[in-house]
C-alpha atoms as a PDB file:
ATOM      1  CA  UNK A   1       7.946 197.288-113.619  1.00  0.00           C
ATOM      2  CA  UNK A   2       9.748 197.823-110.403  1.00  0.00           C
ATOM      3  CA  UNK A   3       9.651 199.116-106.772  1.00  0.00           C
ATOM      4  CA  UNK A   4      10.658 201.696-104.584  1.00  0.00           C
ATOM      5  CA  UNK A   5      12.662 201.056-101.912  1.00  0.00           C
ATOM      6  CA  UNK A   6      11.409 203.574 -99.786  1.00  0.00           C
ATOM      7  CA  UNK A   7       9.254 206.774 -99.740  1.00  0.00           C
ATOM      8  CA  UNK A   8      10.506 209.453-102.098  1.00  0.00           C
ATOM      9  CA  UNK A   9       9.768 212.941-103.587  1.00  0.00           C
ATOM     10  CA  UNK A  10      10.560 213.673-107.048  1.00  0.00           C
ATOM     11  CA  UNK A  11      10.275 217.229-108.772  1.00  0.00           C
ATOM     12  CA  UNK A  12       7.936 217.033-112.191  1.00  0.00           C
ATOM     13  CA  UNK A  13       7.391 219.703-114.490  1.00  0.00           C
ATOM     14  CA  UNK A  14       5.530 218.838-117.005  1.00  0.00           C
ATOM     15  CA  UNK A  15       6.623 221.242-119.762  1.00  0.00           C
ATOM     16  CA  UNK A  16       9.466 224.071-120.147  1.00  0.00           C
ATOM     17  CA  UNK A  17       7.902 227.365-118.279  1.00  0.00           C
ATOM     18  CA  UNK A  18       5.521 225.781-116.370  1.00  0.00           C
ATOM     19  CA  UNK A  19       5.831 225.079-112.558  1.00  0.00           C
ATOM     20  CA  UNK A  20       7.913 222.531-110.989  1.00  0.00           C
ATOM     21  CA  UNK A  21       5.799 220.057-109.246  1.00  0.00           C
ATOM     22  CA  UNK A  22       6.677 217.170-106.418  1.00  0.00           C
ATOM     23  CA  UNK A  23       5.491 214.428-106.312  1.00  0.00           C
ATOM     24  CA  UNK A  24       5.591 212.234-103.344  1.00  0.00           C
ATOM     25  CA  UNK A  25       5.606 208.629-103.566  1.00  0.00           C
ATOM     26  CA  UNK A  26       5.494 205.501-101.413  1.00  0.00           C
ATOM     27  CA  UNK A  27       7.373 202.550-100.550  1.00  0.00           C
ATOM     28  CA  UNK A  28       6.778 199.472-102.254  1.00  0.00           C
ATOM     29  CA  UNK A  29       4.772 201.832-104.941  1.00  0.00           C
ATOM     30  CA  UNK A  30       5.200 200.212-108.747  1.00  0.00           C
ATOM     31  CA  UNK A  31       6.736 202.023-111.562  1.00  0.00           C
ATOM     32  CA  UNK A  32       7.291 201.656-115.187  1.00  0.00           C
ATOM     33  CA  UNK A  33      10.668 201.942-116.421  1.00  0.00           C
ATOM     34  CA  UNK A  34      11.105 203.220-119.240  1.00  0.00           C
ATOM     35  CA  UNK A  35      15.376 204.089-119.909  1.00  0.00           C
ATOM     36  CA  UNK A  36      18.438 203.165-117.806  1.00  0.00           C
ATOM     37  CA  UNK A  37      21.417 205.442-117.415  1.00  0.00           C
ATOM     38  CA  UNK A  38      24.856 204.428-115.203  1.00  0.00           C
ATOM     39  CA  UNK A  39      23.249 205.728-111.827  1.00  0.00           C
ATOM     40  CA  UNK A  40      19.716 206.633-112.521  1.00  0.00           C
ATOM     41  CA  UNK A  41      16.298 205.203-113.912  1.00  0.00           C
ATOM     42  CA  UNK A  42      13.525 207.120-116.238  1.00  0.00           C
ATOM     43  CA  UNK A  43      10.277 205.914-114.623  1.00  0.00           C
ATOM     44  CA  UNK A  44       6.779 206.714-115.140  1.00  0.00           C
ATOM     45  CA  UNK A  45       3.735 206.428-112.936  1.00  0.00           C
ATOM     46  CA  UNK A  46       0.568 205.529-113.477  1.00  0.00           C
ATOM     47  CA  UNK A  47      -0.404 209.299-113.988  1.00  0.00           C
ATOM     48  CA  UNK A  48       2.193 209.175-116.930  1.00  0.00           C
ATOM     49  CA  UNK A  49       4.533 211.748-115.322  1.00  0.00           C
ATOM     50  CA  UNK A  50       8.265 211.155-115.933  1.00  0.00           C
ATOM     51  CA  UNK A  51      10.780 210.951-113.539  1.00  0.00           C
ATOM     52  CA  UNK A  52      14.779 210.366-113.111  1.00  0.00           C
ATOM     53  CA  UNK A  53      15.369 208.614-110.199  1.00  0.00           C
ATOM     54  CA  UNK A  54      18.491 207.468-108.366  1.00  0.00           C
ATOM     55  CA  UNK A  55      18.801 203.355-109.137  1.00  0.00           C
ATOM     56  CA  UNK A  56      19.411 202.619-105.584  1.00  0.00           C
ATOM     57  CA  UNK A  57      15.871 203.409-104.440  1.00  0.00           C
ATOM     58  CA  UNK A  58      14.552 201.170-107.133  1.00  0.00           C
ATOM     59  CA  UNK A  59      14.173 197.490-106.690  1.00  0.00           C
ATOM     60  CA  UNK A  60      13.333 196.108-110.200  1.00  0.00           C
END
């Protein structure tokens, strides 16, 4: 698990073709996460959407 650092909005799209979706989140909010890369985290919420997301607005 770890935290955002502050409030964020990430684009989702849940498959290939379909709409992409944002999703707003808040600070302090938990994720899961699932993969790190050099600058960025895979997370997942509690809806089970994915998400990259830059590692300096995570705390983990």
């Amino acid at each position: 698990m770890a935290t955002l650092k502050q409030d964020s909005t990430l684009k989702h799209q849940a498959n290939l073709g379909m709409e992409v979706e944002e999703v707003t989140f808040t600070a302090g909010e938990e994720i899961t996460l699932l993969k790190e890369w050099s600058d960025y985290y895979l997370v997942k919420n509690d809806a089970g959407q994915m998400f990259n997301i830059p590692k300096d607005q995570v705390r983990s």
